[in-house]
N, C-alpha and C. Protein backbone atom coordinates (compact mmCIF):
# COMPACT_ATOMS: atom_id res chain seq x y z
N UNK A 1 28.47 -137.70 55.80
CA UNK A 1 28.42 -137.68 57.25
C UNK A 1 29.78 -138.07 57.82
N UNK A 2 30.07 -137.16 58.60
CA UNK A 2 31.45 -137.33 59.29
C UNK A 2 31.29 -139.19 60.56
N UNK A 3 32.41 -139.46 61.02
CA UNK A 3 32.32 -140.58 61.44
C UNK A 3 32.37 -139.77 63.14
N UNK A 4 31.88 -140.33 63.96
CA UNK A 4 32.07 -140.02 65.33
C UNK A 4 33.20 -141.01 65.69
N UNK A 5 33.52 -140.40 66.91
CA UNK A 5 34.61 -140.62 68.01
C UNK A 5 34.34 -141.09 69.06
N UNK A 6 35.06 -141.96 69.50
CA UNK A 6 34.87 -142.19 71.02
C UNK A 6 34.60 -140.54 71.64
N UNK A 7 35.78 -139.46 71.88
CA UNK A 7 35.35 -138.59 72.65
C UNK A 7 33.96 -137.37 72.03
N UNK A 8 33.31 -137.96 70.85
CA UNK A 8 32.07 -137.20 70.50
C UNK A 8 30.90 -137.57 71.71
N UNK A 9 31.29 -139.14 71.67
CA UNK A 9 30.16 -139.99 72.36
C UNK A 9 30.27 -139.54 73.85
N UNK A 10 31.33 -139.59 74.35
CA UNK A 10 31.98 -138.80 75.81
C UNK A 10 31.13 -137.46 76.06
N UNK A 11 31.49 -136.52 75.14
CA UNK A 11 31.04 -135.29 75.29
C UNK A 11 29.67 -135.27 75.21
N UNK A 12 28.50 -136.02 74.08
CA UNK A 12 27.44 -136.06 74.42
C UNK A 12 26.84 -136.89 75.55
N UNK A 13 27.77 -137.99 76.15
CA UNK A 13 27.37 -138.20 77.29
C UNK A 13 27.55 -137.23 79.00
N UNK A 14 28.22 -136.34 78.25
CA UNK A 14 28.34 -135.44 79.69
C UNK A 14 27.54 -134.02 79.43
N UNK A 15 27.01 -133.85 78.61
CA UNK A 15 26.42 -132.26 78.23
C UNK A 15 24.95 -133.15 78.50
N UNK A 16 24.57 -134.70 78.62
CA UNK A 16 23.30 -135.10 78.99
C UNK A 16 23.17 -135.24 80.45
N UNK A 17 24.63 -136.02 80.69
CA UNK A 17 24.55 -135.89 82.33
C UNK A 17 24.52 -134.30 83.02
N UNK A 18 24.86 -133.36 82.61
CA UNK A 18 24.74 -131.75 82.82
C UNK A 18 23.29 -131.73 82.79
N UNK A 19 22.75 -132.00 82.08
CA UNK A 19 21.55 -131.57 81.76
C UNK A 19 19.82 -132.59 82.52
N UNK A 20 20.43 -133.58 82.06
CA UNK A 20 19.40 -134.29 83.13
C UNK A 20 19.82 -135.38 83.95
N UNK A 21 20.79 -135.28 84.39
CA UNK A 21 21.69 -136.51 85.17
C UNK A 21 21.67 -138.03 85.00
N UNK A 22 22.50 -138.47 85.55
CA UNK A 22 23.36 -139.82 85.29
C UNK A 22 22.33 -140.85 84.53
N UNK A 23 20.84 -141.04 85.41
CA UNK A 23 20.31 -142.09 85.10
C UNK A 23 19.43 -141.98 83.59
N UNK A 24 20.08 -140.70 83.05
CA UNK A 24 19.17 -140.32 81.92
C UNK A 24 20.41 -140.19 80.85
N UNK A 25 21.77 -141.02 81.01
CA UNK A 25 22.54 -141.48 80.05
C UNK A 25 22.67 -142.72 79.40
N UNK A 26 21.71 -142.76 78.52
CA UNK A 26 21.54 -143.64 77.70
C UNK A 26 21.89 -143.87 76.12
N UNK A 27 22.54 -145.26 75.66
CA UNK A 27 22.98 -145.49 74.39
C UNK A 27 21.78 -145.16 73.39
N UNK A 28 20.48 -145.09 73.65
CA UNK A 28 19.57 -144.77 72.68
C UNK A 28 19.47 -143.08 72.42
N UNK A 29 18.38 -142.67 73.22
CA UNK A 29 18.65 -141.25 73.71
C UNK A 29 19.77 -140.09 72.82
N UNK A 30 21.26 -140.99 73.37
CA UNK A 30 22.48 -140.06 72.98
C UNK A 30 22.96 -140.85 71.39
N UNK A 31 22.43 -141.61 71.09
CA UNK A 31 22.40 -141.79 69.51
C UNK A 31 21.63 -141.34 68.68
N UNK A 32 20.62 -140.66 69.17
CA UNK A 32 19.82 -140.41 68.57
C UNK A 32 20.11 -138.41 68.49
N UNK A 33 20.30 -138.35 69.73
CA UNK A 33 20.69 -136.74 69.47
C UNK A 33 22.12 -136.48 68.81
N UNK A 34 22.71 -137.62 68.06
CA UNK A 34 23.97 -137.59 67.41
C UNK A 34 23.62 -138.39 66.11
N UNK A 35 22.49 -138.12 65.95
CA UNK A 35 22.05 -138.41 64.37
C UNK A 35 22.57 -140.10 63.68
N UNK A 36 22.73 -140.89 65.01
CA UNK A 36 23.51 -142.09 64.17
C UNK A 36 23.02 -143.63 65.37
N UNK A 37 23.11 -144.72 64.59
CA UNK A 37 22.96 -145.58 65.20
C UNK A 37 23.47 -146.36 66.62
N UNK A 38 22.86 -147.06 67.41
CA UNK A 38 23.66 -147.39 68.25
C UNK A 38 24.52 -148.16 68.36
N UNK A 39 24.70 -148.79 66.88
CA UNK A 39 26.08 -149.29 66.41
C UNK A 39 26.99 -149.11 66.45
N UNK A 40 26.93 -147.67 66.16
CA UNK A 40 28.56 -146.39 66.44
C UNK A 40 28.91 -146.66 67.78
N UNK A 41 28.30 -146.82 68.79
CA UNK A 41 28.37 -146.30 70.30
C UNK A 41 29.07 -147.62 70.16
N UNK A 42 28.68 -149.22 70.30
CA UNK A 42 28.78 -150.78 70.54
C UNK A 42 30.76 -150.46 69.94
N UNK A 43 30.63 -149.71 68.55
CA UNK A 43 32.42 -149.82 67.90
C UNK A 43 33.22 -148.66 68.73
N UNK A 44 32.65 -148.06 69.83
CA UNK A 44 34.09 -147.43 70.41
C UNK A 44 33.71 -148.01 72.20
N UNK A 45 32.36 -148.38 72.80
CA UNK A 45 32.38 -148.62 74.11
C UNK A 45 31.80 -149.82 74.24
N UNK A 46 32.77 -151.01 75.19
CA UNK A 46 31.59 -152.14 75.22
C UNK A 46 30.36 -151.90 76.29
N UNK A 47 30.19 -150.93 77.02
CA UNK A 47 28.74 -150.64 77.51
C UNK A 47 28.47 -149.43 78.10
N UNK A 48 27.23 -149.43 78.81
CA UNK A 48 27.22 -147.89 79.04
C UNK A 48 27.98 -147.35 80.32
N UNK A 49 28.39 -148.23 81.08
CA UNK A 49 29.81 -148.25 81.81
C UNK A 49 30.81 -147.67 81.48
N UNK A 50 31.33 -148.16 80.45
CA UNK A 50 32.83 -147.98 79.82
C UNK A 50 32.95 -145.87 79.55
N UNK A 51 31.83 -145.76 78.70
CA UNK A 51 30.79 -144.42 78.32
C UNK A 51 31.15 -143.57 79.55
N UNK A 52 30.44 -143.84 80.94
CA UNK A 52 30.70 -143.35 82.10
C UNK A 52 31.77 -143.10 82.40
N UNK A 53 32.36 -144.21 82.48
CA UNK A 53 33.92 -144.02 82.99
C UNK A 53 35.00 -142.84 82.22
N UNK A 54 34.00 -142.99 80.86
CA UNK A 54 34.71 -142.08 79.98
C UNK A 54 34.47 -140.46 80.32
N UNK A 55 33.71 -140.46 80.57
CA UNK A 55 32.74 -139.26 81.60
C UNK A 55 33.85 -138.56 82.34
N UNK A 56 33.79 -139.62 83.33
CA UNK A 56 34.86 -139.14 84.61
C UNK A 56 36.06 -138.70 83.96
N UNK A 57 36.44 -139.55 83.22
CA UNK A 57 38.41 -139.48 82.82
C UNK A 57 38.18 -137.91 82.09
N UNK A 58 37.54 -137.48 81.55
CA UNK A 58 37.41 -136.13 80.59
C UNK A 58 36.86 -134.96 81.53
N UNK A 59 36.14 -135.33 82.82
CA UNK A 59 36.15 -134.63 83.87
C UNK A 59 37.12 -133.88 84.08
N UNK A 60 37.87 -135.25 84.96
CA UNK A 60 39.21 -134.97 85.69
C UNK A 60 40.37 -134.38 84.82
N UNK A 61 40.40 -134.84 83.55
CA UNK A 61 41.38 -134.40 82.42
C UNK A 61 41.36 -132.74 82.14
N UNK A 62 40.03 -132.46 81.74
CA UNK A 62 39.74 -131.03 81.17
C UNK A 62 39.20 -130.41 82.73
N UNK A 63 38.65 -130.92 83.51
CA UNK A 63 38.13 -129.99 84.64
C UNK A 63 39.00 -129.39 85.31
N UNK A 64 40.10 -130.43 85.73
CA UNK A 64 41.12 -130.08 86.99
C UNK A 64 42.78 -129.98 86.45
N UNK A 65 43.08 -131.28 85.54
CA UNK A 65 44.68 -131.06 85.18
C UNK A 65 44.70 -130.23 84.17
N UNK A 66 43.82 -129.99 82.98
CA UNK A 66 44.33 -128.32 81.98
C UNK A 66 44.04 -127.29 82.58
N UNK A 67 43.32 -127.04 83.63
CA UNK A 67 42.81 -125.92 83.93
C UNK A 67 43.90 -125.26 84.83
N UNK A 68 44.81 -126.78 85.82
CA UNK A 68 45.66 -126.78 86.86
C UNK A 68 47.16 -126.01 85.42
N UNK A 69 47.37 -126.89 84.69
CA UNK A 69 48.41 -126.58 83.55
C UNK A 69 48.18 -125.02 82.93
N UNK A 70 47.05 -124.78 82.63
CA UNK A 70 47.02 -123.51 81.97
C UNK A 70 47.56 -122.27 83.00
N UNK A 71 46.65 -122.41 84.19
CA UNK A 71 47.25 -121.66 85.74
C UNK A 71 48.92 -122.25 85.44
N UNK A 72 49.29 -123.00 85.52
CA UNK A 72 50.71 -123.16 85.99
C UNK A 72 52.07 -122.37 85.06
N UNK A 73 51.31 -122.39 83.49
CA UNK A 73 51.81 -121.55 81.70
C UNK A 73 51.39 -119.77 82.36
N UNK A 74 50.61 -119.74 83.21
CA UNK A 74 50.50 -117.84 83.19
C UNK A 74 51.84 -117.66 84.20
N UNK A 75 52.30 -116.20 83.22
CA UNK A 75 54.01 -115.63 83.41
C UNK A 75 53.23 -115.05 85.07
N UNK A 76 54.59 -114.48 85.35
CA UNK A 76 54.41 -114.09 87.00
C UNK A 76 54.17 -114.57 88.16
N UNK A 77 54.39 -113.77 89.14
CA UNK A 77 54.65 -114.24 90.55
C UNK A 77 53.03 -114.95 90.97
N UNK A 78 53.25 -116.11 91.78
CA UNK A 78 52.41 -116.50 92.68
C UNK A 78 51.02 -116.54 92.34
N UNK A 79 51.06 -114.90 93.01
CA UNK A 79 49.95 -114.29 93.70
C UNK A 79 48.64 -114.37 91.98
N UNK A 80 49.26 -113.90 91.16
CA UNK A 80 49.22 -113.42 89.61
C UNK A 80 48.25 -115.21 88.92
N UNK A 81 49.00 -116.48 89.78
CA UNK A 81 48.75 -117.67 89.21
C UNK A 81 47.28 -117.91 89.74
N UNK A 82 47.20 -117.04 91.19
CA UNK A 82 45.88 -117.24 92.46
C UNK A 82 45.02 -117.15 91.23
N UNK A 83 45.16 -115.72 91.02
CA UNK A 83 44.20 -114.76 89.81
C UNK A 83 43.71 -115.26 88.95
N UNK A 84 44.52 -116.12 88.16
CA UNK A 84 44.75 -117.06 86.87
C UNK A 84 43.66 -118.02 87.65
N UNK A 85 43.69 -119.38 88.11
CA UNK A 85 43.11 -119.75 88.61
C UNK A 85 41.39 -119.61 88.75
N UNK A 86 41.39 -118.47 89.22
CA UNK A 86 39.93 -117.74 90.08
C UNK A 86 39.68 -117.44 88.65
N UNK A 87 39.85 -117.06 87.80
CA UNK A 87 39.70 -116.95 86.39
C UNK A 87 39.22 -117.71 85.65
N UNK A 88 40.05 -118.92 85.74
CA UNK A 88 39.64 -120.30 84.96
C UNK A 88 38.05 -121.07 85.76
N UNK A 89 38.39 -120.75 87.05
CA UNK A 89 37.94 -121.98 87.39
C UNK A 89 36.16 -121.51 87.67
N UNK A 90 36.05 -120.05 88.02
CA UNK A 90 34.75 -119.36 88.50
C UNK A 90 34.19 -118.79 87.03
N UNK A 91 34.93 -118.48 86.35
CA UNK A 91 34.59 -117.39 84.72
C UNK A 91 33.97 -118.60 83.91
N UNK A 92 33.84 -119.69 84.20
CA UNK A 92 33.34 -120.83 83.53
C UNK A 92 31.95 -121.35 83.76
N UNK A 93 30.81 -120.38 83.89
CA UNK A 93 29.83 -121.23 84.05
C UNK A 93 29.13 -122.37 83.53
N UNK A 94 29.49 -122.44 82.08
CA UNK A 94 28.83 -123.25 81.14
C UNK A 94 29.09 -124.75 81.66
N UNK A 95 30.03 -125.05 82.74
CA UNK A 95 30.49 -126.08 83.45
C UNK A 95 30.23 -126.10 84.69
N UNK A 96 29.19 -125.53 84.97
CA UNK A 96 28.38 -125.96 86.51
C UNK A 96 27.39 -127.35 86.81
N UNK A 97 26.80 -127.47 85.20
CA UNK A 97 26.14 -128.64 85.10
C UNK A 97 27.02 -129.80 85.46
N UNK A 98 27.74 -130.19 84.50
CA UNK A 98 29.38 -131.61 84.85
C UNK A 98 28.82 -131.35 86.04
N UNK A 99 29.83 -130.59 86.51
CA UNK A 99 30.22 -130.30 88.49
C UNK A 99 29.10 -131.16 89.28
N UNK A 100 28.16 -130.61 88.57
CA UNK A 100 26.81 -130.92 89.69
C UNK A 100 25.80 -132.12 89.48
N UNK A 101 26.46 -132.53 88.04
CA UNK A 101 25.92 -133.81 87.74
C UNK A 101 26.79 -135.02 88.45
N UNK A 102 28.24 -134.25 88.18
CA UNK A 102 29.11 -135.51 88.97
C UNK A 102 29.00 -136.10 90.46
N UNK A 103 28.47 -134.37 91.12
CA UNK A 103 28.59 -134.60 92.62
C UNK A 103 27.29 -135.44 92.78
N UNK A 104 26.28 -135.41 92.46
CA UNK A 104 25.18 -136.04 92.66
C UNK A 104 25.26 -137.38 92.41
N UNK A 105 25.77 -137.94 91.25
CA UNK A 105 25.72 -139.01 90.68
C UNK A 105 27.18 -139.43 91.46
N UNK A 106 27.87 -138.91 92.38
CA UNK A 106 28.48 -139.87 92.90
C UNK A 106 28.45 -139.95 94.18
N UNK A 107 27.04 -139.66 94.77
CA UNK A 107 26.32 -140.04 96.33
C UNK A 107 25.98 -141.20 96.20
N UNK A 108 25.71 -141.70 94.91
CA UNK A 108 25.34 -143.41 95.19
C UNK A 108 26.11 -144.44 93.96
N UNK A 109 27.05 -143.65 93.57
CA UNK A 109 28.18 -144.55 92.92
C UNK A 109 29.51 -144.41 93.24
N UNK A 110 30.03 -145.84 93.55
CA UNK A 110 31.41 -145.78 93.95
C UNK A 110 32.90 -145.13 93.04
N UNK A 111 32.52 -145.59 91.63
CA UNK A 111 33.73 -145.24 90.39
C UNK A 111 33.13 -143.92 90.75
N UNK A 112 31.90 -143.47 90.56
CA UNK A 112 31.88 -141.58 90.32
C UNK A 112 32.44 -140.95 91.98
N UNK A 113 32.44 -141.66 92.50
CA UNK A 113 32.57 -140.84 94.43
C UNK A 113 33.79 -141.29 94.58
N UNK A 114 34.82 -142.63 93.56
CA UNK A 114 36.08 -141.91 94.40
C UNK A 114 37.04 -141.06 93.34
N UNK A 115 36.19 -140.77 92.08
CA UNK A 115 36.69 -139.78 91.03
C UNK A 115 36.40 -138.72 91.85
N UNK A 116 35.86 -138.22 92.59
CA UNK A 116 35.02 -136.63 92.71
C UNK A 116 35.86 -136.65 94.19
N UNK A 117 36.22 -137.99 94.50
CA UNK A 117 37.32 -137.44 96.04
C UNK A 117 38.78 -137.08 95.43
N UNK A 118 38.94 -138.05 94.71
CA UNK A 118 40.55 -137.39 94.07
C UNK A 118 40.54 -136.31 93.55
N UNK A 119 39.63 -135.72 92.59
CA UNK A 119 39.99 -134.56 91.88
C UNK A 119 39.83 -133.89 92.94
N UNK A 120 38.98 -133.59 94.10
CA UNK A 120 38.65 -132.89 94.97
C UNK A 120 39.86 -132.50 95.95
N UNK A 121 40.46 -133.64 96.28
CA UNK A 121 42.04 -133.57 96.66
C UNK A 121 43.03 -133.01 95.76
N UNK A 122 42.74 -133.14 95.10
CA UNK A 122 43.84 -132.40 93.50
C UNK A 122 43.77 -130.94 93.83
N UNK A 123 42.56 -130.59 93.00
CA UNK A 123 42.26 -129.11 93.31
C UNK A 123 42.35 -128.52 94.82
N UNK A 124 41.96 -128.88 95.86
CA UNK A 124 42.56 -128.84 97.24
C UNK A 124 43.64 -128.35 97.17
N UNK A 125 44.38 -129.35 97.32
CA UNK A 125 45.95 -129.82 97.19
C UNK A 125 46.59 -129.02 96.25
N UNK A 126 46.39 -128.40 95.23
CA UNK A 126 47.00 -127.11 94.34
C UNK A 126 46.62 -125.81 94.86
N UNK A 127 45.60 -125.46 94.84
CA UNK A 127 45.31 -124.32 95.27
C UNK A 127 46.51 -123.91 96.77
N UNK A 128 46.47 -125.29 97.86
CA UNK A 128 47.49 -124.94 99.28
C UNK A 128 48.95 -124.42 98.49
N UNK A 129 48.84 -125.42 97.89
CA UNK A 129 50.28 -125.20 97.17
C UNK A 129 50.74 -124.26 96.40
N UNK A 130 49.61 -123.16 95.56
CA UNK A 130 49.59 -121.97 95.12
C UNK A 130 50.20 -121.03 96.45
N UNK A 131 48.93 -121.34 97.37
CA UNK A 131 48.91 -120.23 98.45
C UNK A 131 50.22 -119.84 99.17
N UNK A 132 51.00 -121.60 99.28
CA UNK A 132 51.69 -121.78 100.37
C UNK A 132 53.24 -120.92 99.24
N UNK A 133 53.54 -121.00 98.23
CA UNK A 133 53.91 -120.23 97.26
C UNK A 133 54.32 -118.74 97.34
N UNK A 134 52.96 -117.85 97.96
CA UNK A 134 52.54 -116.65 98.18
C UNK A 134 53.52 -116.50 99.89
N UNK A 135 53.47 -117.74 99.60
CA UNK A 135 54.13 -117.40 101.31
C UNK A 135 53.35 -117.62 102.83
N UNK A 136 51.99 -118.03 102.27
CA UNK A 136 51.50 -118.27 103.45
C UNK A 136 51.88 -119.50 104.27
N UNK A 137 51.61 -119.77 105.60
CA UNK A 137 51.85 -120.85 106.38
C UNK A 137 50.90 -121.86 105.69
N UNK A 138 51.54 -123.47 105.73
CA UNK A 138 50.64 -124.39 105.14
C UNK A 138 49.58 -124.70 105.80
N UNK A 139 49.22 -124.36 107.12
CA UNK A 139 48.07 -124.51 107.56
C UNK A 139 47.22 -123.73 107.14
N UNK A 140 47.75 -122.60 107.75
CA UNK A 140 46.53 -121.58 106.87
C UNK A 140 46.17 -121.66 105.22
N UNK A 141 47.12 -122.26 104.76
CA UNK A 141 47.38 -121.92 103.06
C UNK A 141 46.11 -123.52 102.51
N UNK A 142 45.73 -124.32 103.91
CA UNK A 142 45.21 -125.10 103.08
C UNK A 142 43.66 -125.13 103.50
N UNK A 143 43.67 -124.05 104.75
CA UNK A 143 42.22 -123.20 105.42
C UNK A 143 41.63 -122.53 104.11
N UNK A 144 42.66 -121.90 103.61
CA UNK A 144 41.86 -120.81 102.34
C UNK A 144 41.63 -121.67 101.25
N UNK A 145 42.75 -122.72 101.39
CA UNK A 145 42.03 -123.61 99.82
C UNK A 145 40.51 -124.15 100.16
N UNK A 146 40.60 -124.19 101.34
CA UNK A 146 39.22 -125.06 101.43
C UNK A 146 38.01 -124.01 101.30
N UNK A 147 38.25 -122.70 101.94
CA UNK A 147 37.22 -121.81 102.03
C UNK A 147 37.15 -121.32 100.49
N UNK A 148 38.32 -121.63 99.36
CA UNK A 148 37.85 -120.96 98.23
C UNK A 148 37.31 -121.98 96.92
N UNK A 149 37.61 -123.03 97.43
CA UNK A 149 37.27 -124.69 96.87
C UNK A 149 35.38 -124.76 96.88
N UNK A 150 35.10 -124.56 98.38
CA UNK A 150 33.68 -124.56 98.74
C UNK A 150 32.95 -123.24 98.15
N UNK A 151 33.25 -121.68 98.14
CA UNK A 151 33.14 -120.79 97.38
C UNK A 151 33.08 -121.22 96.13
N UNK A 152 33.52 -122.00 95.39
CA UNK A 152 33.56 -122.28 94.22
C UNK A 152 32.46 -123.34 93.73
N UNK A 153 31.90 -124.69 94.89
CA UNK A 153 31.21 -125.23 94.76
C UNK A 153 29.98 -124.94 94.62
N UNK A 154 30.01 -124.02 96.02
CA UNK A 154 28.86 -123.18 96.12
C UNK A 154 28.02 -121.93 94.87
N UNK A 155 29.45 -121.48 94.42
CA UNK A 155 29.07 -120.36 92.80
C UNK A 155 28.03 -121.72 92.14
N UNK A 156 28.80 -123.05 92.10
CA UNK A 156 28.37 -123.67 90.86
C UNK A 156 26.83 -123.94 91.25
N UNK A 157 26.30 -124.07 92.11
CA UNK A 157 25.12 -124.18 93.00
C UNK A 157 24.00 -123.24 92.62
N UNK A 158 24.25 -121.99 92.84
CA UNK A 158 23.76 -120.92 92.73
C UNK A 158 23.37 -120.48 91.54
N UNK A 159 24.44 -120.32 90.67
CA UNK A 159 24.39 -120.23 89.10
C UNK A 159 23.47 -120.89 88.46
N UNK A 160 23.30 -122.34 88.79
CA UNK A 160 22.80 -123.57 88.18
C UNK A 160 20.92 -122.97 88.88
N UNK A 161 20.95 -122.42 89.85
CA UNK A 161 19.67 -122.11 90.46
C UNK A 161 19.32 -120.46 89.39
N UNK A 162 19.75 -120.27 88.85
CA UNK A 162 19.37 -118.57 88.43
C UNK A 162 20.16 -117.21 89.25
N UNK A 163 21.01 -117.59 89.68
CA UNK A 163 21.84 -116.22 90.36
C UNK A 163 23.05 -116.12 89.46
N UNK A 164 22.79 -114.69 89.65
CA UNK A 164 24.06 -114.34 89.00
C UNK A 164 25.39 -114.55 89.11
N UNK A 165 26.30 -114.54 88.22
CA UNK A 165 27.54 -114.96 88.59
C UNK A 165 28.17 -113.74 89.49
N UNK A 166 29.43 -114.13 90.32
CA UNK A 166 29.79 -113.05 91.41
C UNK A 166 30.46 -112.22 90.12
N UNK A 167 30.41 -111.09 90.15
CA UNK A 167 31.03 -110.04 89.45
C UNK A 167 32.49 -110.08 89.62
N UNK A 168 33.39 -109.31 88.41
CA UNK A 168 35.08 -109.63 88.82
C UNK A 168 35.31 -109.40 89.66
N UNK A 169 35.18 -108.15 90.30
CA UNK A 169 35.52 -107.31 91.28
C UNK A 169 35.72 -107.92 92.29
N UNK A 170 34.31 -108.57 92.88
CA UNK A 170 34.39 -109.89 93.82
C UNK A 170 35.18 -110.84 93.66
N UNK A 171 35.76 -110.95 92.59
CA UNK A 171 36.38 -112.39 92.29
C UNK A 171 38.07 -111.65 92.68
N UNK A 172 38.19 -110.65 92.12
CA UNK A 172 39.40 -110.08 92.24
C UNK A 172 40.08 -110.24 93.98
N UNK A 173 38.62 -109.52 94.56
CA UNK A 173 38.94 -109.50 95.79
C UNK A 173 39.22 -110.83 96.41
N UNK A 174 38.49 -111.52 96.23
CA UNK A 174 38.53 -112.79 96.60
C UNK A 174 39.96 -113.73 96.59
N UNK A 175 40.87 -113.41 95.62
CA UNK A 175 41.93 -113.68 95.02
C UNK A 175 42.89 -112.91 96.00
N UNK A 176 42.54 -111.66 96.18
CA UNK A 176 43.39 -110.95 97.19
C UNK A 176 43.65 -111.22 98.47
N UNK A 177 41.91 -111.50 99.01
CA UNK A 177 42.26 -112.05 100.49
C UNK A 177 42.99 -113.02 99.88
N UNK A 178 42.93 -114.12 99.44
CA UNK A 178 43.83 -115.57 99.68
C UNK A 178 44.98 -115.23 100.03
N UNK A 179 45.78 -114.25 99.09
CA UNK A 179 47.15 -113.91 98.93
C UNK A 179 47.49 -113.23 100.10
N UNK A 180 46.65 -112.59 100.67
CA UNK A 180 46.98 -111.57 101.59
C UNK A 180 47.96 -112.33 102.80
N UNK A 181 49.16 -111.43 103.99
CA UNK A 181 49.61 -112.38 104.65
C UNK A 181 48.94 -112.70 106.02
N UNK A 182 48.94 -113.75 106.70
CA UNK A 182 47.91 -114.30 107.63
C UNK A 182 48.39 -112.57 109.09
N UNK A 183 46.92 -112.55 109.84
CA UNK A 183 47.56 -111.30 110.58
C UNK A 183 48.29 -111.93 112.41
């Protein structure tokens, strides 16, 4: 038997919070669906706090800054990075659960609600900065981040309910208005 990791324990604590949310992340539970004692858990977290917190940091790590880095590594102009982006960030359903476990579970927790305001400002705050890139005015450039930020919240919403994901085409377009110049 291989030895687990702190980030094994991470990951099965967030594919549980995906799945049945926050208050159903437990050291028993997630030792048990990892075939091992809750001993393992006690030698990498001193509680189920620490676990959480670990939650968030792998959120914000893999949700928003590789996803922001990988967009930033695609060759070409601007407009090309929008694309990139709308790519990463919508073509990903298997990560609607996180999203929607986080937002929930941080209506009545403070560490999860001011993780889910910063990254929320992050992603915000890049996307203007994509736009504003393309050349748009920063006002407008941070109108469309918001209208394509909430579009995006909203996919994760929907998806998670049984609707289909928006087709490329839509997504393409979607990418286009942003870029497009204000009239």
């Amino acid at each position: 038997m291989s030895t687990l990791t702190a980030s094994d324990w991470v990951l099965a604590a967030a594919r549980r919070l995906a799945s049945h949310g926050v208050d159903q992340v437990r050291v028993e539970p997630l030792a048990q669906s990892l075939g091992v004692s809750k001993g393992s858990f006690y030698w990498h977290f001193a509680s189920r706090e620490a676990l959480l917190a670990g939650v968030l940091e792998m959120w914000e790590s893999q949700g928003t800054e590789a996803i922001i880095a990988a967009v930033d590594a695609t060759a070409g102009p601007p407009p090309a990075r929008v694309h990139a982006l709308i790519t990463h960030t919508f073509g990903q359903p298997e990560h609607d659960g996180i999203e929607l476990g986080i937002r929930a579970w941080a209506r009545h927790d403070p560490l999860a609600a001011a993780t889910a305001a910063r990254v929320d400002k992050r992603r915000i705050g890049y996307v203007t900065g994509l736009l504003s890139e393309c050349g748009i005015d920063a006002g407008v450039a941070r109108t469309r981040a918001e209208f394509m930020y909430r579009t995006l919240i909203g996919e994760f919403v929907l998806r998670s309910h049984g609707h289909d994901p928006l087709p490329p085409g839509t997504l393409k377009r979607l990418g286009d208005t942003l870029v497009l110049p204000p009239s």
